[in-house]
Protein backbone atom coordinates (compact mmCIF):
# COMPACT_ATOMS: atom_id res chain seq x y z
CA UNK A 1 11.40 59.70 -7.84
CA UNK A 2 8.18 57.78 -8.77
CA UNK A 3 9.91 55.78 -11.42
CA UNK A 4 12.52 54.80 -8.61
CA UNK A 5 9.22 53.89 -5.78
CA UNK A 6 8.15 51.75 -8.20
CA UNK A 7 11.35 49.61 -9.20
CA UNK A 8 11.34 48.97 -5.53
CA UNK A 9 8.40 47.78 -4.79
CA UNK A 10 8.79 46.04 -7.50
CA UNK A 11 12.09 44.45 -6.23
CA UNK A 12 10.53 43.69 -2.62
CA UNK A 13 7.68 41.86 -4.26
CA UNK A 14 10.41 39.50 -6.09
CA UNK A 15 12.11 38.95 -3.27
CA UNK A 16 8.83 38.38 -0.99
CA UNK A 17 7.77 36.01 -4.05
CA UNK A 18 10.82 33.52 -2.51
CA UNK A 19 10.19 33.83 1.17
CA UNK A 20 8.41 31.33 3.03
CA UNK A 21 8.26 30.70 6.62
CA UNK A 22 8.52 27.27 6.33
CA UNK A 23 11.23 25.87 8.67
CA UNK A 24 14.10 23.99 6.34
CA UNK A 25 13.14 20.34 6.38
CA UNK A 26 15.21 17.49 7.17
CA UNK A 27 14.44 13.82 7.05
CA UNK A 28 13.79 12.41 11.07
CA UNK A 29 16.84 10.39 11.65
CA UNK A 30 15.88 6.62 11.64
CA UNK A 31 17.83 3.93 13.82
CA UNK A 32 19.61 2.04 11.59
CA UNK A 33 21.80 -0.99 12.87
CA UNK A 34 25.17 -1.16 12.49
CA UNK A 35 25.09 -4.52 10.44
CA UNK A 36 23.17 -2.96 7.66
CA UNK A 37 25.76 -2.06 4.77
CA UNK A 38 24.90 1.47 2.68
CA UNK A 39 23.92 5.05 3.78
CA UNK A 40 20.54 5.58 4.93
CA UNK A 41 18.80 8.02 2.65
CA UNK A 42 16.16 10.60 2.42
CA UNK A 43 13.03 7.98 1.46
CA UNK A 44 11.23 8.97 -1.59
CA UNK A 45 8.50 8.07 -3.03
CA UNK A 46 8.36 4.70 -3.93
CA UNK A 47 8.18 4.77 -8.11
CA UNK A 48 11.30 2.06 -8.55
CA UNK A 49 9.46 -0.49 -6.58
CA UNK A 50 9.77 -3.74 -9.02
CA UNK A 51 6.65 -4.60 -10.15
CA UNK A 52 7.31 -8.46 -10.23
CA UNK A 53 9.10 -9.48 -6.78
CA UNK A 54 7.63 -12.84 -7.37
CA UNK A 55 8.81 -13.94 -10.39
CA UNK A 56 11.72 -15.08 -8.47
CA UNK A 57 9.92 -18.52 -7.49
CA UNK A 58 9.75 -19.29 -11.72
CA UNK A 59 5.91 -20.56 -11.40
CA UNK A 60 3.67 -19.44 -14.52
CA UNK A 61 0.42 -19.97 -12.77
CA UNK A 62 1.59 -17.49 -10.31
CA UNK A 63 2.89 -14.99 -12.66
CA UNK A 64 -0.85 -15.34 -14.57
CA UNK A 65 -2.58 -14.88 -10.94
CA UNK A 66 -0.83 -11.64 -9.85
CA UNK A 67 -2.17 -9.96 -13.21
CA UNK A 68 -5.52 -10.87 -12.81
CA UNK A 69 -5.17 -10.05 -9.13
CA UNK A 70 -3.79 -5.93 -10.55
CA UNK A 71 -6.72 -6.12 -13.08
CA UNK A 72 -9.79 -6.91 -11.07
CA UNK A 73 -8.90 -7.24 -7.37
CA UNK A 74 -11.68 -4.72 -5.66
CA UNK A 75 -9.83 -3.81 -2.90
CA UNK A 76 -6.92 -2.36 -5.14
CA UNK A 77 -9.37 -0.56 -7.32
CA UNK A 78 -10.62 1.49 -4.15
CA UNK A 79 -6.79 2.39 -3.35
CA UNK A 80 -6.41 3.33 -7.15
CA UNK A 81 -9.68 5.74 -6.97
CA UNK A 82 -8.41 6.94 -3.31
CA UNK A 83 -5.40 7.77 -5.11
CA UNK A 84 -6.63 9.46 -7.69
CA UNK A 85 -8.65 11.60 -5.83
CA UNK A 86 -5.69 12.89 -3.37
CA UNK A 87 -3.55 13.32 -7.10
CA UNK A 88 -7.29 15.77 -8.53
CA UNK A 89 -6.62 17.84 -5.33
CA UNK A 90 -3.50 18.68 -5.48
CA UNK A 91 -3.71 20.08 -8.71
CA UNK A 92 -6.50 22.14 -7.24
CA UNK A 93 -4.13 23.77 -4.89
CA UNK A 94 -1.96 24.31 -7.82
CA UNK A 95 -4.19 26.59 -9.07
CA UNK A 96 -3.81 29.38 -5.70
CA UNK A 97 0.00 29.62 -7.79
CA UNK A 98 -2.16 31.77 -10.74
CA UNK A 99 -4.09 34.76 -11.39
CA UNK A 100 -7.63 33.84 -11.30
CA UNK A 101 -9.38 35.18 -14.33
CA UNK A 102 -13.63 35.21 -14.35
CA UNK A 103 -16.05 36.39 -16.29
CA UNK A 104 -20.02 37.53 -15.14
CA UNK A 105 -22.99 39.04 -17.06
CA UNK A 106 -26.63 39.86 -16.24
CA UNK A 107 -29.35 41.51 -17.24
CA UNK A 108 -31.67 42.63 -14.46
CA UNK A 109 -34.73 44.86 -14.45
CA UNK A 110 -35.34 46.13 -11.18
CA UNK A 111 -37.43 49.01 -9.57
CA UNK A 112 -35.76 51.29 -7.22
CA UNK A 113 -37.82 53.30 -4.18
CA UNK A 114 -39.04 56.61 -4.92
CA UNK A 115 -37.77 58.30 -1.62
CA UNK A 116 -34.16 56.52 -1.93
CA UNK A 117 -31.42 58.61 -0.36
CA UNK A 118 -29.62 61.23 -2.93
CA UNK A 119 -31.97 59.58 -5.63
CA UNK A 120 -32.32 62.59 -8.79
CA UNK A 121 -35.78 63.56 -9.71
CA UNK A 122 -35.51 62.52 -13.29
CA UNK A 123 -34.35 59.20 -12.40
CA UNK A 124 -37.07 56.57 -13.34
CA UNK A 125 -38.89 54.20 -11.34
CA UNK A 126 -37.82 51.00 -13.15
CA UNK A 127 -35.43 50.41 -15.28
CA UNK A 128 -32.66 47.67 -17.02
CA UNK A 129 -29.42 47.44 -16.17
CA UNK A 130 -27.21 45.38 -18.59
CA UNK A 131 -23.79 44.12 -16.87
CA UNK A 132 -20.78 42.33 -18.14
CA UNK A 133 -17.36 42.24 -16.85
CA UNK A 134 -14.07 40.37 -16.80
CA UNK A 135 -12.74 39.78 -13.25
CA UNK A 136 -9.29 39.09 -12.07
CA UNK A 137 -7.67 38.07 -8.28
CA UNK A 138 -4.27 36.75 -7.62
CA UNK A 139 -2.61 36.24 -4.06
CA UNK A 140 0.59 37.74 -4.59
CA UNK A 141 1.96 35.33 -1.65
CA UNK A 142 4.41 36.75 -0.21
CA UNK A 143 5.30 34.92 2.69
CA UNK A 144 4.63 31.43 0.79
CA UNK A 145 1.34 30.56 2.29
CA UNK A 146 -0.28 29.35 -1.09
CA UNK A 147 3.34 27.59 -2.33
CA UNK A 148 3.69 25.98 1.30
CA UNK A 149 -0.25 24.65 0.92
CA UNK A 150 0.85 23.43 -2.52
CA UNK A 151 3.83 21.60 -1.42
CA UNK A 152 1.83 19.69 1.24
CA UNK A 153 -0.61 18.88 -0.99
CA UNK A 154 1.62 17.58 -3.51
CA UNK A 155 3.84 16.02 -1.20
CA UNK A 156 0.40 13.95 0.41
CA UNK A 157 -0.30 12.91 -3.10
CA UNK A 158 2.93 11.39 -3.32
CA UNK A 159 1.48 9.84 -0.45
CA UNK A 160 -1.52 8.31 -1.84
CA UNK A 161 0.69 6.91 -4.48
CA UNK A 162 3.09 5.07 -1.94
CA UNK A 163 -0.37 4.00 -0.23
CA UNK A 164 -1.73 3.02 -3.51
CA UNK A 165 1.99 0.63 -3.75
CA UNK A 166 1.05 -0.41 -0.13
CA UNK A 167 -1.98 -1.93 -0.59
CA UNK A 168 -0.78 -3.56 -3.97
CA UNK A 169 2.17 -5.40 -2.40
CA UNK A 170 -0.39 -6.15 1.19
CA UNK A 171 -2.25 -8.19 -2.10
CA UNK A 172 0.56 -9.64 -4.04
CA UNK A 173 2.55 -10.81 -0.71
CA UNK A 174 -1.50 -12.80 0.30
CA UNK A 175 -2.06 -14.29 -3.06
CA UNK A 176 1.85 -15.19 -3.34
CA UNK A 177 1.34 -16.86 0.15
CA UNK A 178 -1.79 -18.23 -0.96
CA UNK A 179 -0.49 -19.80 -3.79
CA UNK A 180 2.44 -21.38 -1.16
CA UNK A 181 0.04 -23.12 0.59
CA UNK A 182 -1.87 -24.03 -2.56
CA UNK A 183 1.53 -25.68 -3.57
CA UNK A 184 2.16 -27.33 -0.10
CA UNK A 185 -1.31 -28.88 0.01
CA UNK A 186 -1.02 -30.17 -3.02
CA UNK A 187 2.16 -31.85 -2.05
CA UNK A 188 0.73 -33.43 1.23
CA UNK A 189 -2.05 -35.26 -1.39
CA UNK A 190 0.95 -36.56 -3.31
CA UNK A 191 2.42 -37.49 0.01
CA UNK A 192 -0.98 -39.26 1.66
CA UNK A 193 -1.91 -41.20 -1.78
CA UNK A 194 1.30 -42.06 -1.97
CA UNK A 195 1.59 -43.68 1.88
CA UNK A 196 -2.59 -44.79 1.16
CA UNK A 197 -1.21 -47.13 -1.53
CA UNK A 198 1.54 -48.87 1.03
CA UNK A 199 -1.49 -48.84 3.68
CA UNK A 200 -3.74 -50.52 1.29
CA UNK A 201 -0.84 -52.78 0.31
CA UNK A 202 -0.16 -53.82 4.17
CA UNK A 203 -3.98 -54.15 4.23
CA UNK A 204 -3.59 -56.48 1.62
CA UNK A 205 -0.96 -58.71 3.36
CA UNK A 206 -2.17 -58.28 6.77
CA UNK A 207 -5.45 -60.02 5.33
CA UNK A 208 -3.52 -62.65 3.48
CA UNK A 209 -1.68 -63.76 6.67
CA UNK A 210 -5.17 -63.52 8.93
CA UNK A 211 -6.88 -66.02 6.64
CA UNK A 212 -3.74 -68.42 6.56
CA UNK A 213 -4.20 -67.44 10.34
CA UNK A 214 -0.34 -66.17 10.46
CA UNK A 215 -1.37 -62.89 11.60
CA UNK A 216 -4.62 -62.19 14.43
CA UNK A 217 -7.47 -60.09 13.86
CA UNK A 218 -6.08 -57.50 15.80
CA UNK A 219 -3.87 -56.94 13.09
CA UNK A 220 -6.15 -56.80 11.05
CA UNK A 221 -8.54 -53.91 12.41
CA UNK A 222 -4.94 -51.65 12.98
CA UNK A 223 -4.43 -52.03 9.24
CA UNK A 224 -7.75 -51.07 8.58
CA UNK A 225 -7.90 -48.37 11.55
CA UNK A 226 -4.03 -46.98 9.46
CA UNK A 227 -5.91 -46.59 6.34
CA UNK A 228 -9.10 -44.85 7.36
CA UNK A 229 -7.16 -42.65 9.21
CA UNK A 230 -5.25 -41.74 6.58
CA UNK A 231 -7.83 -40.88 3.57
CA UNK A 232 -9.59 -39.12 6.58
CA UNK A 233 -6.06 -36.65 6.57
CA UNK A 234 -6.79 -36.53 2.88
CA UNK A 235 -10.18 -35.41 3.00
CA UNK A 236 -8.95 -32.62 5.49
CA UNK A 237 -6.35 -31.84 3.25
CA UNK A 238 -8.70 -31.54 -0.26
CA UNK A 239 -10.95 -29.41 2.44
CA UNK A 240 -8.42 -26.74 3.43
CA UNK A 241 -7.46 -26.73 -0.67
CA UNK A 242 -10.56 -25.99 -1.36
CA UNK A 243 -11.00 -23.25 1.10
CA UNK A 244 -7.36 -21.92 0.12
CA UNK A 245 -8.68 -22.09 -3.98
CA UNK A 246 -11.57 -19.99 -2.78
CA UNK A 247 -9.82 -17.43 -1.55
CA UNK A 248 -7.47 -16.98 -4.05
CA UNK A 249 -10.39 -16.70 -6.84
CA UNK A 250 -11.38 -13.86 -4.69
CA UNK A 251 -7.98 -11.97 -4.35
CA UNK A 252 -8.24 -12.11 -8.42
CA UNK A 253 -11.87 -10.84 -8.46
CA UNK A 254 -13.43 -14.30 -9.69
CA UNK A 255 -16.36 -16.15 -8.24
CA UNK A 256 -15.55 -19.09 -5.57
CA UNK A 257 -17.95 -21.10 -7.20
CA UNK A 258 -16.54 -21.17 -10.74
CA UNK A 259 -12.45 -20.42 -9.58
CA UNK A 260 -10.39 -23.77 -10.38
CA UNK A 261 -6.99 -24.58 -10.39
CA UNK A 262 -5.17 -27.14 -10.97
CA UNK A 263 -2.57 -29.21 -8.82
CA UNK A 264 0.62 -27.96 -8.78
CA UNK A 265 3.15 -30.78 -9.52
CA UNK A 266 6.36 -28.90 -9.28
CA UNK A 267 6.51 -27.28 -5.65
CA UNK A 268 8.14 -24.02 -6.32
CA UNK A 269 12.13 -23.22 -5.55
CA UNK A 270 13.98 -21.29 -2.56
CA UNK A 271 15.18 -18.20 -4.32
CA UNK A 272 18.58 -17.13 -2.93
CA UNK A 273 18.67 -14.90 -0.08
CA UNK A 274 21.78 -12.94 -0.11
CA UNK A 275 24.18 -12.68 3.26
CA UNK A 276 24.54 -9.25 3.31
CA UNK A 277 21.28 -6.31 2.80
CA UNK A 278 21.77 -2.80 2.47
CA UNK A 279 19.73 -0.07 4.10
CA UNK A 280 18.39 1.61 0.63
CA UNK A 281 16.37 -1.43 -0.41
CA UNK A 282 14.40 -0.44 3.12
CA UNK A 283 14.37 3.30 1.87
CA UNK A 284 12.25 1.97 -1.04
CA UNK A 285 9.53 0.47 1.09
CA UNK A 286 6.60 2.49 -0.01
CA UNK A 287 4.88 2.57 3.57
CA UNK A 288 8.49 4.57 5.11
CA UNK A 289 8.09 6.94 1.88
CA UNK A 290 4.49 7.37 2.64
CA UNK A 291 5.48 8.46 6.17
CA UNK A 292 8.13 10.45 4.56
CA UNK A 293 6.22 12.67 2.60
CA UNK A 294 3.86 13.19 5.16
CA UNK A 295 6.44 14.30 7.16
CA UNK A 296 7.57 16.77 4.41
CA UNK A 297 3.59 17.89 4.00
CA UNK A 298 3.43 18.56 8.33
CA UNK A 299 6.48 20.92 8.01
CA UNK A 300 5.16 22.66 4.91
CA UNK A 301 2.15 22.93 6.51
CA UNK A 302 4.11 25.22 9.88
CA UNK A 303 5.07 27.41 7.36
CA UNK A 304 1.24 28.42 5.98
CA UNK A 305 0.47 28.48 9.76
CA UNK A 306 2.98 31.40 10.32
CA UNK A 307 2.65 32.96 7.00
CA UNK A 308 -1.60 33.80 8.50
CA UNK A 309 0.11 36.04 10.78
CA UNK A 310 1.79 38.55 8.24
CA UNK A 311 -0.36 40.93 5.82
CA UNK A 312 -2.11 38.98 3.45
CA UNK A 313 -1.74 40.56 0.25
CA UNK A 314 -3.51 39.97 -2.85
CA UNK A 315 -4.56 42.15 -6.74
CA UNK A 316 -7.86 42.30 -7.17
CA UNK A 317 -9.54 44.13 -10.36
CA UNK A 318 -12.42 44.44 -12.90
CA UNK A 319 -13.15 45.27 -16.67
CA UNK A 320 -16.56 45.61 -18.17
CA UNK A 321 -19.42 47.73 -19.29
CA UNK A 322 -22.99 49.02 -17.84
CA UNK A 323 -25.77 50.05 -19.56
CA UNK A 324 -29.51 50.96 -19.15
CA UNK A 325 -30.57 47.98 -21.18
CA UNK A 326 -30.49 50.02 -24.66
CA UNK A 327 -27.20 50.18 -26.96
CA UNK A 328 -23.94 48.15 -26.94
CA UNK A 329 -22.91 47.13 -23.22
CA UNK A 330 -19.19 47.09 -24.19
CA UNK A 331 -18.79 50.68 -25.98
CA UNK A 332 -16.33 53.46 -25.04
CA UNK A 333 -19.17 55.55 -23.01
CA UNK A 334 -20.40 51.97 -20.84
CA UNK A 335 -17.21 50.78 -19.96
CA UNK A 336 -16.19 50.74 -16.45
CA UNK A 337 -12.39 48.93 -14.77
CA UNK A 338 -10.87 49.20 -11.30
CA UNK A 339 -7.11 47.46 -10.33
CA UNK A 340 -5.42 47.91 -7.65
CA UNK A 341 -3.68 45.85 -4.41
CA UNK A 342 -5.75 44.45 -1.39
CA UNK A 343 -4.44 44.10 2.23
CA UNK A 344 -5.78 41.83 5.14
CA UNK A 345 -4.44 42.01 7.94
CA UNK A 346 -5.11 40.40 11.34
CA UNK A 347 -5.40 41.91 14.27
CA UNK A 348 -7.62 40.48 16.60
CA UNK A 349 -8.20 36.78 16.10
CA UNK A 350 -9.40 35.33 19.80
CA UNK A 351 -5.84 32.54 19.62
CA UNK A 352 -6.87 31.46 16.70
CA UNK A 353 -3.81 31.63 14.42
CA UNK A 354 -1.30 30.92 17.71
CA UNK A 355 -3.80 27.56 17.59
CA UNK A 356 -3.11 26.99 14.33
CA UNK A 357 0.57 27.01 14.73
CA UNK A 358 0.82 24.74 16.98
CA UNK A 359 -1.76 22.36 15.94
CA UNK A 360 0.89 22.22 12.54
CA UNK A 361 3.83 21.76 15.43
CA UNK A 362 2.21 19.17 16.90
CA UNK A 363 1.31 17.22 13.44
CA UNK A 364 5.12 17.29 12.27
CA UNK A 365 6.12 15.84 15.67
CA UNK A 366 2.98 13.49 15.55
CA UNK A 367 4.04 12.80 11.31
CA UNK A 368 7.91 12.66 12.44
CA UNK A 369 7.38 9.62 14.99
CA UNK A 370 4.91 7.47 12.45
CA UNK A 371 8.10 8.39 10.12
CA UNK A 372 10.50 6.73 12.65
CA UNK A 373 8.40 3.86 13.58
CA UNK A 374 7.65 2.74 10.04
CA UNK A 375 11.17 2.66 10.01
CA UNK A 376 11.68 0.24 12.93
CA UNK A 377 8.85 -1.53 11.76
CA UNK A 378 10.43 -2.13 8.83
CA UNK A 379 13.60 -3.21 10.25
CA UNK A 380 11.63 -5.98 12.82
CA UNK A 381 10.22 -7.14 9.57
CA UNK A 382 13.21 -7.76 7.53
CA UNK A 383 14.93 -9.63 11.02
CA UNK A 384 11.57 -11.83 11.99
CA UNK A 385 11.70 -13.09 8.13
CA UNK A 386 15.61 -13.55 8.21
CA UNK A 387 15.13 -15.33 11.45
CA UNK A 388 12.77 -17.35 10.27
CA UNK A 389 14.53 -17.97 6.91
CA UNK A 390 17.45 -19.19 8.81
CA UNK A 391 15.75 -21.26 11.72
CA UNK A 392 13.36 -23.04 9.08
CA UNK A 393 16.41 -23.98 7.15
CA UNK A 394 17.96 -25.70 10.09
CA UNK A 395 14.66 -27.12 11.05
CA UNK A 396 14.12 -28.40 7.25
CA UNK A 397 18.11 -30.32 7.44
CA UNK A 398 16.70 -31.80 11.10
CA UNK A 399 13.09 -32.75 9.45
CA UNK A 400 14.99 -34.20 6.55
CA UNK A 401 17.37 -36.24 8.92
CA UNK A 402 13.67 -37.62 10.79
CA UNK A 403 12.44 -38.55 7.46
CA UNK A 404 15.01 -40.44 6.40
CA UNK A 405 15.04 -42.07 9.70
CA UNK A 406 11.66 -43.06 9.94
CA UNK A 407 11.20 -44.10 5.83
CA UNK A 408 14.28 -46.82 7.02
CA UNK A 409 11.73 -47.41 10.26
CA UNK A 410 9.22 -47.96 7.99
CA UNK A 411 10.83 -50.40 5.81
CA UNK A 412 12.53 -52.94 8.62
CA UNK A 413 9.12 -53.08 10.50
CA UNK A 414 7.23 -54.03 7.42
CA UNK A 415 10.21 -56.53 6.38
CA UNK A 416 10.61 -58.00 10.12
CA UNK A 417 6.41 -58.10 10.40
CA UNK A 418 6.51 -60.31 7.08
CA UNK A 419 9.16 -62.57 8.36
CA UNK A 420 6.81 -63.01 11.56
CA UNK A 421 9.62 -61.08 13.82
CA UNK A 422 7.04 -58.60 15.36
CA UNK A 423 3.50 -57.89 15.37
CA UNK A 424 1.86 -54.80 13.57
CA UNK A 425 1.64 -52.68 16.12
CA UNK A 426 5.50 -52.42 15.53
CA UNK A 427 4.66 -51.68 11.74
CA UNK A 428 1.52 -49.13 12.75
CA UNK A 429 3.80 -47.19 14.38
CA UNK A 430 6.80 -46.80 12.15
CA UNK A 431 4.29 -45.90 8.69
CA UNK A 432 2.68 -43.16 11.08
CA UNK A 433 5.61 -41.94 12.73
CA UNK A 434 7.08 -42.34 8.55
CA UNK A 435 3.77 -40.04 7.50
CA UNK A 436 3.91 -37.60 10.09
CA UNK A 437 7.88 -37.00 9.59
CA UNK A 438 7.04 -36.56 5.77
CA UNK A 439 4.64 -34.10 6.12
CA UNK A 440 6.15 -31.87 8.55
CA UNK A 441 8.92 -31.80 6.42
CA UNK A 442 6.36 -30.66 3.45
CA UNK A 443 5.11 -28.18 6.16
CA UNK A 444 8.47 -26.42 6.97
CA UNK A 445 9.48 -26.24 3.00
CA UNK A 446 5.98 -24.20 2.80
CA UNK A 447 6.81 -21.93 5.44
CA UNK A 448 10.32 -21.20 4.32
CA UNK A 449 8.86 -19.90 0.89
CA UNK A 450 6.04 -18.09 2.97
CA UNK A 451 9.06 -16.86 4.74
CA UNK A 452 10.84 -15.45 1.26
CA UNK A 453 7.66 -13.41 0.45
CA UNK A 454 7.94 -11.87 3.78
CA UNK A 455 11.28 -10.75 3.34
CA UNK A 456 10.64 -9.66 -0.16
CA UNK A 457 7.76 -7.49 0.49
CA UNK A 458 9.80 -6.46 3.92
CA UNK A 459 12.34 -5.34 1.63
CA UNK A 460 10.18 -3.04 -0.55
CA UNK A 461 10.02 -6.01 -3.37
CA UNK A 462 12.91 -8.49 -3.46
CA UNK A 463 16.76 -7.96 -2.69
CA UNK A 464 17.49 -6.82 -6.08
CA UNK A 465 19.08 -3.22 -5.82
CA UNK A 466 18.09 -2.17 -9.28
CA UNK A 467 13.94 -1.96 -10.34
């Protein structure tokens, strides 16, 4: 009859070993639009991300900045250490899952009262007591209070790493966009130097024709007012380089005052955007599988709330040997053991636990809308850069038609002002109207590739389905 007590309790402890009170999680549905293509999934966490979204716009120099930028950026190196301290915890909890196993010795001489309670006359006054012992403890967990705290912690490590992926794409997307204006700058220099040599030029021949007194002096001081006023958009333009070069040396963890680049000549492509995007390259977003797991942690963390309420039951034991500081403290006669189970139960807590519970309620719910909003976060993100995408690409074909309109400009007023047809205020007007055309034109081509790093990083790192 024993033999059978004990199979059984045996049994119920296996079966209590699987319980938790954990309600069955499910992912918070997400609003998804109907012109996404592909199931929206469960997000996980975010270890397919690909590495090198950028690589796309074929630039070298860029390639070389975003590995210095992984290497010695500071602000990455705190999300790395932040990440490995959430990862060092976790595998704390993991250690609740296992018998704890100790071990304690000491050797004390102490003196004990001479009119202690029950004390034997032929005890002495002072004596040594010699102690070691092996202890053990193990919550036997039951109702999956330990496994619950170990999925949460796990699951908010997973966390950290998705946080850690956050904070290294926030980087890559401002050095990539960065480097785009790095690019575009350099292109407006090409474009002022080039329009400062026709301005000197039309310097040149205004002067000619005001000594053969052809052309008046007022012509003369609007040629010279043209060309001051553009080196003076030069000199803004080799300021806001240098400013842009500045910062870039300190996304990559170099000095301002030693960081140099040098001018991009080739102004970096338009990688193809695809028509059509499904929903899973949003699923890999690592900020939506941040929110994810911490949705997963919240409801793991309702189930150690409830499982405070039940018995708490745990083996607790001891094996060693005593002695009176003479002889060996580990032979048969010293020795000294106790095993057996341990039971807390609460009865009386003052609303404590009932607090508890829903405090854990209320941080799903609170974990469940971040979940959903990173979602439609997400989802604004991917439309303001497609929006943007295809409004600067109209905007570029319109700039494009201006240009070539006011280049032509450009040309008949200079031809018409040489054949004496119309002053240069005619000719003034057409170069700047010429310049600005060209340079808003350079401006819009920046902003459509600042665009494409939006989308890319919106996108959890490019359009390509695969890592």
């Amino acid at each position: 009859m024993r033999l059978k007590l004990d199979r059984l309790v045996a049994a119920m402890a296996l079966v209590l070993q699987g319980c938790s009170l954990a309600p069955t999680y499910k992912v918070p549905d997400a609003p998804i639009p109907l012109h996404y293509s592909g199931p929206w999934q469960a997000a996980k966490p975010a270890d397919n991300v690909p590495q090198q979204w950028w690589s796309l716009y074929r630039d070298p120099q860029l390639d070389d900045l975003q590995g210095k930028l992984v290497k010695a950026n500071p602000d990455l190196a705190a999300a790395l250490a932040h990440f490995d301290a959430a990862q060092a915890y976790a595998s704390q909890l993991h250690g609740g899952l296992f018998p704890q196993i100790g071990a304690t010795g000491s050797s004390v001489r102490q003196r004990q009262s001479e009119n202690k309670p029950l004390r034997g006359s032929d005890q002495p006054n002072v004596y040594n007591t010699n102690t070691a012992a092996f202890t053990l403890g193990w919550d036997l967990d039951f109702w999956g209070k330990v496994r619950n705290r170990v999925a949460a912690g796990d699951a908010q490590a997973q966390a950290s790493a998705d946080d850690l992926e956050v904070a290294r794409q926030s980087l890559q997307r401002q050095l990539s966009n960065l480097y785009l204006q790095l690019a575009g700058l350099d292109a407006q220099q090409v474009i002022l130097k080039r329009s400062l040599d026709a301005y000197t030029q039309a310097l040149a021949l205004t002067r000619d024709r005001y000594e053969g007194k052809i052309a008046s002096e007022l012509d003369m001081t609007r040629a010279q007012s043209e060309l001051a006023q553009a080196q003076a958009q030069l000199d803004d333009v080799i300021n806001q380089r240098n400013l842009t070069e500045h910062a870039i040396g300190e996304l990559v963890g170099e000095p301002a005052t030693t960081f140099k680049l040098a001018a991009i000549g080739t102004f970096p492509a338009l990688p193809d955007v695809p028509v059509q995007l499904p929903s899973t390259l949003l699923q890999r977003r690592p900020d939506i599988a941040a929110a994810e797991r911490r949705v997963f942690a919240a409801n793991a963390n309702i189930g150690v709330a409830k499982a405070a309420f039940y018995p708490d039951f745990s083996l607790s034991g001891y094996f060693g040997g005593q002695d009176m500081g003479v002889g060996n403290v580990l032979s048969a006669t010293n020795r000294f053991w106790a095993i057996g189970p341990v039971v807390n139960l609460p009865i009386f807590t003052g609303g404590r636990l009932t607090g508890a519970e829903k405090q854990a309620k209320a941080e799903f719910a609170e974990a469940s809308a971040h979940y959903r909003g990173s979602v439609l976060k997400a989802l604004r993100e991917v439309e303001d850069n497609l929006s943007q995408l295809r409004d600067l690409k109209q905007e570029a074909a319109d700039q494009q038609a201006a240009v070539d309109a006011a280049t032509q400009s450009q040309t008949l007023a200079m031809n018409s002002y040489e054949a004496g047809a119309v002053n240069y205020l005619d000719v003034v007007t057409a170069q700047t109207a010429a310049l600005d055309a060209q340079r808003r034109l350079q401006d819009v081509q920046t902003r459509r590739l600042q665009a494409s790093v939006g989308l890319m990083v919106a996108l959890g790192g490019g359009w390509q389905v695969g890592p």
